[in-house]
PDB file of N, CA and C in Angstrom:
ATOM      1  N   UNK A   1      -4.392   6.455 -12.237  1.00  0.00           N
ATOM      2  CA  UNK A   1      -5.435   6.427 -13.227  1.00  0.00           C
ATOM      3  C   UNK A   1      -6.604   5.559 -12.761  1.00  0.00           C
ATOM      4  N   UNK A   2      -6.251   4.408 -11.908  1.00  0.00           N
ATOM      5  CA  UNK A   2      -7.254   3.510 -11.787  1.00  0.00           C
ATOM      6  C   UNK A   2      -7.999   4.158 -10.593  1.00  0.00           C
ATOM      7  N   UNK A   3      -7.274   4.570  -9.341  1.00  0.00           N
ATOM      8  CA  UNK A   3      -7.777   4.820  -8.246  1.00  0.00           C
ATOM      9  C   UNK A   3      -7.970   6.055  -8.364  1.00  0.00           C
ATOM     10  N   UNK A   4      -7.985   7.088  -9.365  1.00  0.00           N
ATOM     11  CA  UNK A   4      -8.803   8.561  -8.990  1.00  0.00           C
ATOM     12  C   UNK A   4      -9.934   9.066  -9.294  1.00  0.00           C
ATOM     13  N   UNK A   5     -11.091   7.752  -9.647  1.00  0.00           N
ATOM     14  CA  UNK A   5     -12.269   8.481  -9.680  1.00  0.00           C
ATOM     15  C   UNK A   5     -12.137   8.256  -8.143  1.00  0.00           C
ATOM     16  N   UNK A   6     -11.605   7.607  -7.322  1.00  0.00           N
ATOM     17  CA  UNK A   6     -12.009   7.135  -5.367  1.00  0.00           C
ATOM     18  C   UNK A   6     -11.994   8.708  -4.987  1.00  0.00           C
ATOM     19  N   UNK A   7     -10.801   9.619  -5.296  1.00  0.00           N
ATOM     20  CA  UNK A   7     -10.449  10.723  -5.133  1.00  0.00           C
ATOM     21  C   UNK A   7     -11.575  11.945  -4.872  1.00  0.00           C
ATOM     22  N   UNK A   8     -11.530  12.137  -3.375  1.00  0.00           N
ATOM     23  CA  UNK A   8     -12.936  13.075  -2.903  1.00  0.00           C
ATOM     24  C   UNK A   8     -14.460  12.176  -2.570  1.00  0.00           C
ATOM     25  N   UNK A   9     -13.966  10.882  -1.864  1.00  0.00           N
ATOM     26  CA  UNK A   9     -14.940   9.462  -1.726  1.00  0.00           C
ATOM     27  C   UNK A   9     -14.732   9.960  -0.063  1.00  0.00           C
ATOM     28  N   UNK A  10     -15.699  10.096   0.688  1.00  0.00           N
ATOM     29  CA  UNK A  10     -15.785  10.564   2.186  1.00  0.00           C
ATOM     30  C   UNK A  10     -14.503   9.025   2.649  1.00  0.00           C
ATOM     31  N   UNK A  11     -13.844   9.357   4.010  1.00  0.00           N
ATOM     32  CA  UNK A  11     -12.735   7.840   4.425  1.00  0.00           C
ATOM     33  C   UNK A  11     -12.229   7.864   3.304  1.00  0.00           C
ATOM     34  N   UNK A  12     -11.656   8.120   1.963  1.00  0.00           N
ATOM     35  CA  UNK A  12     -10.851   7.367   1.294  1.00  0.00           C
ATOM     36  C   UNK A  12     -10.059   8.206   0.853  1.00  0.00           C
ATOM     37  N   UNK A  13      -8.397   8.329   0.885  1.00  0.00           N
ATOM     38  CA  UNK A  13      -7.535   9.105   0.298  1.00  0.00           C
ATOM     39  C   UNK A  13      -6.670   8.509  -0.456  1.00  0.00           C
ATOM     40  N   UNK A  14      -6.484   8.782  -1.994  1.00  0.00           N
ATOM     41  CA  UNK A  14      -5.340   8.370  -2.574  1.00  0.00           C
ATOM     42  C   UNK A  14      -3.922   9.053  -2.684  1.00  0.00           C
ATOM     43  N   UNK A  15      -2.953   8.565  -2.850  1.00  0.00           N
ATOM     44  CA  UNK A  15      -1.660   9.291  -3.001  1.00  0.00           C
ATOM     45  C   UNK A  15      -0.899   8.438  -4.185  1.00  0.00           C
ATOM     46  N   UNK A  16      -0.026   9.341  -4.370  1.00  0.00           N
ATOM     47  CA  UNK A  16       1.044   8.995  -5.809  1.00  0.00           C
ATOM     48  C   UNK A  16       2.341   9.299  -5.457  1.00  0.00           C
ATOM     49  N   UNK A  17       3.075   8.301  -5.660  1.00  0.00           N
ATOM     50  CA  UNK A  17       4.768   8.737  -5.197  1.00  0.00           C
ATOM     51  C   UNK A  17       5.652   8.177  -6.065  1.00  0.00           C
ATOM     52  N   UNK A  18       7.103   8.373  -6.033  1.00  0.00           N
ATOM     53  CA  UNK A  18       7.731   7.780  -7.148  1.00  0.00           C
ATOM     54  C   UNK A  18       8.934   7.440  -6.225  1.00  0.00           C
ATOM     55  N   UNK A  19       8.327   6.421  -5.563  1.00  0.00           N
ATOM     56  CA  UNK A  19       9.561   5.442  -4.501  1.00  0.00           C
ATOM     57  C   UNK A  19       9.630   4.220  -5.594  1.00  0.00           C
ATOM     58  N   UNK A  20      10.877   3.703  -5.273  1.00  0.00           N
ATOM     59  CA  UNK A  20      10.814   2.402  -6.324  1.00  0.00           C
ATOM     60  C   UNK A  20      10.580   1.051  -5.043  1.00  0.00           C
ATOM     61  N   UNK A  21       9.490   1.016  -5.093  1.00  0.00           N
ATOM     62  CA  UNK A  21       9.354  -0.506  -4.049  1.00  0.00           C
ATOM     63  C   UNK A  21       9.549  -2.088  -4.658  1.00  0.00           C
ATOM     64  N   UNK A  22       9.466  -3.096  -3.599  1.00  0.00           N
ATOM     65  CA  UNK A  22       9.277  -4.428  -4.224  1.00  0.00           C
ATOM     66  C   UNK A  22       8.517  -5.027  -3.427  1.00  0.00           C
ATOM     67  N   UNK A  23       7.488  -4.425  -3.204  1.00  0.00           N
ATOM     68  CA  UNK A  23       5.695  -4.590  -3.128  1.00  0.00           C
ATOM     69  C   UNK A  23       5.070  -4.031  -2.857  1.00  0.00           C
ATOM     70  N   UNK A  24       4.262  -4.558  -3.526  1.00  0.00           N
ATOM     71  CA  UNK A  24       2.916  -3.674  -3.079  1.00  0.00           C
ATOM     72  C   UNK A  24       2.195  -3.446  -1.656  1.00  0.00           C
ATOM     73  N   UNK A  25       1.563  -2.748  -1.100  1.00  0.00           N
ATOM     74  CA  UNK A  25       0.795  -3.109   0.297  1.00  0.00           C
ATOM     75  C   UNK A  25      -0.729  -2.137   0.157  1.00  0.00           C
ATOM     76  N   UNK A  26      -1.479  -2.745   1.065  1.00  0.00           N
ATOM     77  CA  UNK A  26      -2.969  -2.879   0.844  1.00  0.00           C
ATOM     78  C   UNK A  26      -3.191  -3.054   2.948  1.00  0.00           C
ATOM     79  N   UNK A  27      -3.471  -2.188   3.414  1.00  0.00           N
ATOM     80  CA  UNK A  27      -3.677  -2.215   4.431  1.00  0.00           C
ATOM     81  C   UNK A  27      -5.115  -1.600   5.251  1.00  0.00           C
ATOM     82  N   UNK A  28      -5.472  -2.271   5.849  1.00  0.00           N
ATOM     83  CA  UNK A  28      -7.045  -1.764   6.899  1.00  0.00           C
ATOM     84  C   UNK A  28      -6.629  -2.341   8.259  1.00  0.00           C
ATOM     85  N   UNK A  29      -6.130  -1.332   9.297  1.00  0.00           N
ATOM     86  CA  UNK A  29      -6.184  -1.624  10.916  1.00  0.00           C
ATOM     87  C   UNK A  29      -4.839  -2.159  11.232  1.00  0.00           C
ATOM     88  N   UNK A  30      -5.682  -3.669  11.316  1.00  0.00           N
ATOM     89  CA  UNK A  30      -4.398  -4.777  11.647  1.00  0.00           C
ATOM     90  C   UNK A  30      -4.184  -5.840  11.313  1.00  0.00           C
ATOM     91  N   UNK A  31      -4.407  -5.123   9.794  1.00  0.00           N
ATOM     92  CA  UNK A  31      -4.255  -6.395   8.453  1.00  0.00           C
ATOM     93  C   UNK A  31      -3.892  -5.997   7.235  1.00  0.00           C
ATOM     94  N   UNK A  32      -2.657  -6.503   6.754  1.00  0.00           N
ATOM     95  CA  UNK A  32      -1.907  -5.984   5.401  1.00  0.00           C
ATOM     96  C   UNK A  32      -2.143  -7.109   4.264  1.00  0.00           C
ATOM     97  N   UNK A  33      -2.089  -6.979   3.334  1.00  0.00           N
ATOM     98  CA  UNK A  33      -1.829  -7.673   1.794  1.00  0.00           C
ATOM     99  C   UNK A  33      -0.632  -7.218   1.447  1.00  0.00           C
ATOM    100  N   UNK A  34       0.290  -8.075   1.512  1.00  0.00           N
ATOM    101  CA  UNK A  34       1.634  -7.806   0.741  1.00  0.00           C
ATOM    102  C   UNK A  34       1.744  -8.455  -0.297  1.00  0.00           C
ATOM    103  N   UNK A  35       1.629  -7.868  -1.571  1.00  0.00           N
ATOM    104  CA  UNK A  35       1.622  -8.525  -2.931  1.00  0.00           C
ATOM    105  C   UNK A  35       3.812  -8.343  -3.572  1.00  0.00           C
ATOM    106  N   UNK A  36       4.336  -9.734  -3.047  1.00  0.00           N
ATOM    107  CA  UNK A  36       5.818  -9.137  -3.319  1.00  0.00           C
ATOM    108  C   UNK A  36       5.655  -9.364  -4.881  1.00  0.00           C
ATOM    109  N   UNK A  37       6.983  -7.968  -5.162  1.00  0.00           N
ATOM    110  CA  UNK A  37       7.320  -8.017  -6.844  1.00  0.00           C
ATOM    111  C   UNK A  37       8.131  -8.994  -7.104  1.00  0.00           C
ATOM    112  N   UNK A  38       7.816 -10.048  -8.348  1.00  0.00           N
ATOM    113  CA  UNK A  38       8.671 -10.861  -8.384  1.00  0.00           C
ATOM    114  C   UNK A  38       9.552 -10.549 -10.172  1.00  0.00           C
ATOM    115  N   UNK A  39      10.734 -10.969 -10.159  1.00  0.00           N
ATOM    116  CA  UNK A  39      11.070 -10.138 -11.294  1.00  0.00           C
ATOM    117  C   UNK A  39      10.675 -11.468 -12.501  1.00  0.00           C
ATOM    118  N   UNK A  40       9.796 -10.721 -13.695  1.00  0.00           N
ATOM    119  CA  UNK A  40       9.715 -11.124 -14.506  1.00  0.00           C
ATOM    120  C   UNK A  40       7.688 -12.276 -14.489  1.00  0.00           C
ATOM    121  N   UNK A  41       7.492 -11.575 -13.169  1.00  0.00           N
ATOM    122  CA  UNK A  41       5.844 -12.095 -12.903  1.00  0.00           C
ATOM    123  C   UNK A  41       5.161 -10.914 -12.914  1.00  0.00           C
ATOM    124  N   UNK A  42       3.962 -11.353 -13.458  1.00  0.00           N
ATOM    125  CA  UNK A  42       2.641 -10.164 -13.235  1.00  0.00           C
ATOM    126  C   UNK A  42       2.519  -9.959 -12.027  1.00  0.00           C
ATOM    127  N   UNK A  43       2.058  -8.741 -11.270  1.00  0.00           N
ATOM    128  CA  UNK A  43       1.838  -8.669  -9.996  1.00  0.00           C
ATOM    129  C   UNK A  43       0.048  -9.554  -9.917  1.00  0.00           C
ATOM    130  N   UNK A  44      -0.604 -10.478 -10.482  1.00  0.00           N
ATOM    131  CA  UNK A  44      -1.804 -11.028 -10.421  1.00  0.00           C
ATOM    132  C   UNK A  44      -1.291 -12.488 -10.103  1.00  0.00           C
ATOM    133  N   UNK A  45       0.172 -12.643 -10.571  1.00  0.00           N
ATOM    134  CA  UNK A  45       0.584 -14.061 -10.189  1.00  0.00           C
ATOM    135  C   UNK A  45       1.616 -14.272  -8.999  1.00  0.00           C
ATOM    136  N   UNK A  46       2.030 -13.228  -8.773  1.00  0.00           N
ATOM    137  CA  UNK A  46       2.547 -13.089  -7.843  1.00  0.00           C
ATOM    138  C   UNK A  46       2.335 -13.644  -6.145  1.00  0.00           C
ATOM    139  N   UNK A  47       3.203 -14.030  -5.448  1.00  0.00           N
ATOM    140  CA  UNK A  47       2.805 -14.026  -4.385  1.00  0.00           C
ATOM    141  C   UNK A  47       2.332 -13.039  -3.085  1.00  0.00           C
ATOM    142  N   UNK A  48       1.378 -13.569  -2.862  1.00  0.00           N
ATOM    143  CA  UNK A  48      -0.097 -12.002  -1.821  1.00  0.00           C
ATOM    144  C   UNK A  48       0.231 -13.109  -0.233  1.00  0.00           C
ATOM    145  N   UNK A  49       1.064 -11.872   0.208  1.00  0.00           N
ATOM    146  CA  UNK A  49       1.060 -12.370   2.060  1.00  0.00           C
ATOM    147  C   UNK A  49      -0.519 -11.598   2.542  1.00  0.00           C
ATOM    148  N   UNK A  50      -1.149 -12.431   3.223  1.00  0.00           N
ATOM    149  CA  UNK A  50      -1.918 -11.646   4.115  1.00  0.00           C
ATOM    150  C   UNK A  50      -1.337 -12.088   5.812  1.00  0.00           C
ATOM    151  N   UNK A  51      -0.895 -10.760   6.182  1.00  0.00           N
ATOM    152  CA  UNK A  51      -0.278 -10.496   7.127  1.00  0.00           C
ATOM    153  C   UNK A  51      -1.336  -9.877   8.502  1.00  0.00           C
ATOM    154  N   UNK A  52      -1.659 -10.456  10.092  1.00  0.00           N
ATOM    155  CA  UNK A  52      -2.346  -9.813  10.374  1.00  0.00           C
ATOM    156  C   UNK A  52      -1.061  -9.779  11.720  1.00  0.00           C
ATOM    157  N   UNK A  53      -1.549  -8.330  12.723  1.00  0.00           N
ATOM    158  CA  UNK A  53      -0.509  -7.676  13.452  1.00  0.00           C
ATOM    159  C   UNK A  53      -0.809  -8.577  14.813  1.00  0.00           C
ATOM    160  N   UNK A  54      -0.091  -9.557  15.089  1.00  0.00           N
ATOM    161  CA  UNK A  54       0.117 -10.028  16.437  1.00  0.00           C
ATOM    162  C   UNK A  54       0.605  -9.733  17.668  1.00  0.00           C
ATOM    163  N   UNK A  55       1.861  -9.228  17.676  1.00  0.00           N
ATOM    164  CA  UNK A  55       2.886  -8.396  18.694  1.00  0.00           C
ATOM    165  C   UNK A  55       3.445  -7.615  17.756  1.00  0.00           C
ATOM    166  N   UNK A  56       4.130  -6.778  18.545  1.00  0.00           N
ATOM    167  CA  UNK A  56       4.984  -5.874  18.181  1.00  0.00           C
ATOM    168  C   UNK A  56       6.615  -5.722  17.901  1.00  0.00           C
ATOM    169  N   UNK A  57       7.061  -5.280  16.930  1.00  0.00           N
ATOM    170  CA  UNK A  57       8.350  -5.204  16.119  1.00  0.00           C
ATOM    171  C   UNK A  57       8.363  -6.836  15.603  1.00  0.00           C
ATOM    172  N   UNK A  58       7.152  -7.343  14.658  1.00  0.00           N
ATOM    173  CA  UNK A  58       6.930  -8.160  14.207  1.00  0.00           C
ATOM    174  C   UNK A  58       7.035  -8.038  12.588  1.00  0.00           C
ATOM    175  N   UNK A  59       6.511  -8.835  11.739  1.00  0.00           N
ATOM    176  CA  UNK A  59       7.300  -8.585  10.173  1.00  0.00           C
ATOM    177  C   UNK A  59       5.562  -7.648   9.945  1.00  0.00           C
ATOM    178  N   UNK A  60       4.612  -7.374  10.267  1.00  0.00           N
ATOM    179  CA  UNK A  60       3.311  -6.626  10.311  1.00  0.00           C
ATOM    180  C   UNK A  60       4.165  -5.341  10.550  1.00  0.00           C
ATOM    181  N   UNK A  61       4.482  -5.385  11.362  1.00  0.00           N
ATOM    182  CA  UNK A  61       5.038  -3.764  12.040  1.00  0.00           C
ATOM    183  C   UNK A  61       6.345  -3.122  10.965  1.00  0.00           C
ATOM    184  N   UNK A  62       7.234  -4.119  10.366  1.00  0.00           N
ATOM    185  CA  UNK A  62       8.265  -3.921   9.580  1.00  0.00           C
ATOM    186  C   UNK A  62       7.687  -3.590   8.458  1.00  0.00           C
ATOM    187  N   UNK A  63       6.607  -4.019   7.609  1.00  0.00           N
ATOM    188  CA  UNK A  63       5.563  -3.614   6.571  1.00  0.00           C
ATOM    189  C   UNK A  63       4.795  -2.628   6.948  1.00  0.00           C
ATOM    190  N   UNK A  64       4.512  -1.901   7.897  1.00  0.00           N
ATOM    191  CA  UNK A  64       3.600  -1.010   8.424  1.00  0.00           C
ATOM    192  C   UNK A  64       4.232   0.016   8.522  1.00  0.00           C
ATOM    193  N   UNK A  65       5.769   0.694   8.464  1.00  0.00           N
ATOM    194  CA  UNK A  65       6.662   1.513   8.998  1.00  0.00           C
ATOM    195  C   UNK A  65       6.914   1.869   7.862  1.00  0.00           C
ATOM    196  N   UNK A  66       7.497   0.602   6.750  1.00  0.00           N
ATOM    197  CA  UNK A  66       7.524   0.876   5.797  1.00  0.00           C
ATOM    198  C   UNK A  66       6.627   1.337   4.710  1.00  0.00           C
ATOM    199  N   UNK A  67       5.035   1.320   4.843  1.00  0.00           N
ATOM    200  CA  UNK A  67       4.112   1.869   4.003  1.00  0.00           C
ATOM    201  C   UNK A  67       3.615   3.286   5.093  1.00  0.00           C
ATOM    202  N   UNK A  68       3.898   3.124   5.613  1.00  0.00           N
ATOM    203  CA  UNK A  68       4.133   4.754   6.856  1.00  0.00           C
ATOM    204  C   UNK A  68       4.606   5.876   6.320  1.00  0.00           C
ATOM    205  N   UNK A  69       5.844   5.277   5.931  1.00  0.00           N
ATOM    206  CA  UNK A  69       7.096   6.165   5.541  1.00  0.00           C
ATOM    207  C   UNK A  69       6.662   7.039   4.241  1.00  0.00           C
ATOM    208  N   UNK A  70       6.281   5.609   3.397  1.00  0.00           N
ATOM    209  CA  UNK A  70       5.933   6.433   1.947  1.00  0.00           C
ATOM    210  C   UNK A  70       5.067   7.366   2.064  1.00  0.00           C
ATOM    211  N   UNK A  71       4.007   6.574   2.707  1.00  0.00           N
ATOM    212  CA  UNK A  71       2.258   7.190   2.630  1.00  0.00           C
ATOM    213  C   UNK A  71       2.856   8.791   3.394  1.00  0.00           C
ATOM    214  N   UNK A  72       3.837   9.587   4.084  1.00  0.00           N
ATOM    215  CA  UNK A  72       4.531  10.244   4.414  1.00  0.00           C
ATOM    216  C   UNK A  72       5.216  11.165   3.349  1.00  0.00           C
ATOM    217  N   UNK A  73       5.648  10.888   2.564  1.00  0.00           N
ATOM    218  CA  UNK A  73       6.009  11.589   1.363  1.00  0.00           C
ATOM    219  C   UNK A  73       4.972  11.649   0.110  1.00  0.00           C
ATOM    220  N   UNK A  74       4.161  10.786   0.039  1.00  0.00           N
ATOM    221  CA  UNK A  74       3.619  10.641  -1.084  1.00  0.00           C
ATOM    222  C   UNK A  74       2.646  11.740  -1.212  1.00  0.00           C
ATOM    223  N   UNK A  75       1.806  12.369  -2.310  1.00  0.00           N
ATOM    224  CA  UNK A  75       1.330  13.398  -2.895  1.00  0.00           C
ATOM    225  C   UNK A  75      -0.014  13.302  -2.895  1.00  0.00           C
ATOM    226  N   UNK A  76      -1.039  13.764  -2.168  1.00  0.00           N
ATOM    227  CA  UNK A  76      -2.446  13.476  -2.646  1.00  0.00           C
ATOM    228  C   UNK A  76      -3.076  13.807  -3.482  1.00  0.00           C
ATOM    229  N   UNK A  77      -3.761  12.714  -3.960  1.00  0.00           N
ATOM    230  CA  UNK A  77      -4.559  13.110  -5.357  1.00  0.00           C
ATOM    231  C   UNK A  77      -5.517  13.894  -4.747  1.00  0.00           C
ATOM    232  N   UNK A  78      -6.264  14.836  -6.049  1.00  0.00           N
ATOM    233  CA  UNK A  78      -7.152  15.866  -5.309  1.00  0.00           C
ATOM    234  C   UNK A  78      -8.212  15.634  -6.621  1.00  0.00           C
ATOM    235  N   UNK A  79      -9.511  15.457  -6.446  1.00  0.00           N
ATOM    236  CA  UNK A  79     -10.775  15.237  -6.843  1.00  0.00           C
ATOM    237  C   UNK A  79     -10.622  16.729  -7.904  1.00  0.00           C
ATOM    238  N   UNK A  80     -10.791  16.091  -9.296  1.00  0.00           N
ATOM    239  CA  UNK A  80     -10.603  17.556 -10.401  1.00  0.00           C
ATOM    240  C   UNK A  80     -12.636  17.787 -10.457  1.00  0.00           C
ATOM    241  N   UNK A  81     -12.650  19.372  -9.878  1.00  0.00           N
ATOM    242  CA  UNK A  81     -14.148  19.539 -10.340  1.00  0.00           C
ATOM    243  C   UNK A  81     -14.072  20.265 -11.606  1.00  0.00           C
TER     244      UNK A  81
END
């Protein structure tokens, strides 16, 4: 709801999936925001890793495989004309 006016924005694709995660991720290149779910916190109070990719099979790359995977199944929203 929040992110589909972005939907049909030139570079920007949204998707929708119904994986049950325990965080969020927010990624550009070789730099993630990991917002973890904490049970019984708002995700605004929550704790936000900013993670940037140093070497490889690093905890960047373990968060990166894993928002891979989804972004892989997940459904694209499509711009309603």
């Amino acid at each position: 709801m929040h992110y589909k006016p972005l939907a049909g924005t030139p570079g920007i694709e949204v998707r929708t999936h119904s994986t049950t995660l325990y965080n969020s991720l927010s990624r550009a290149d070789d730099q993630q925001l990991v917002n973890a779910h904490v049970w019984g916190v708002n995700a605004y109070a929550a704790p936000v890793w900013h993670l940037r990719r140093h070497q490889d099979s690093g905890m960047f790359d373990t968060y990166a495989e894993s928002f891979d995977a989804v972004w892989a199944r997940a459904t694209p929203v499509r711009q309603e004309g």
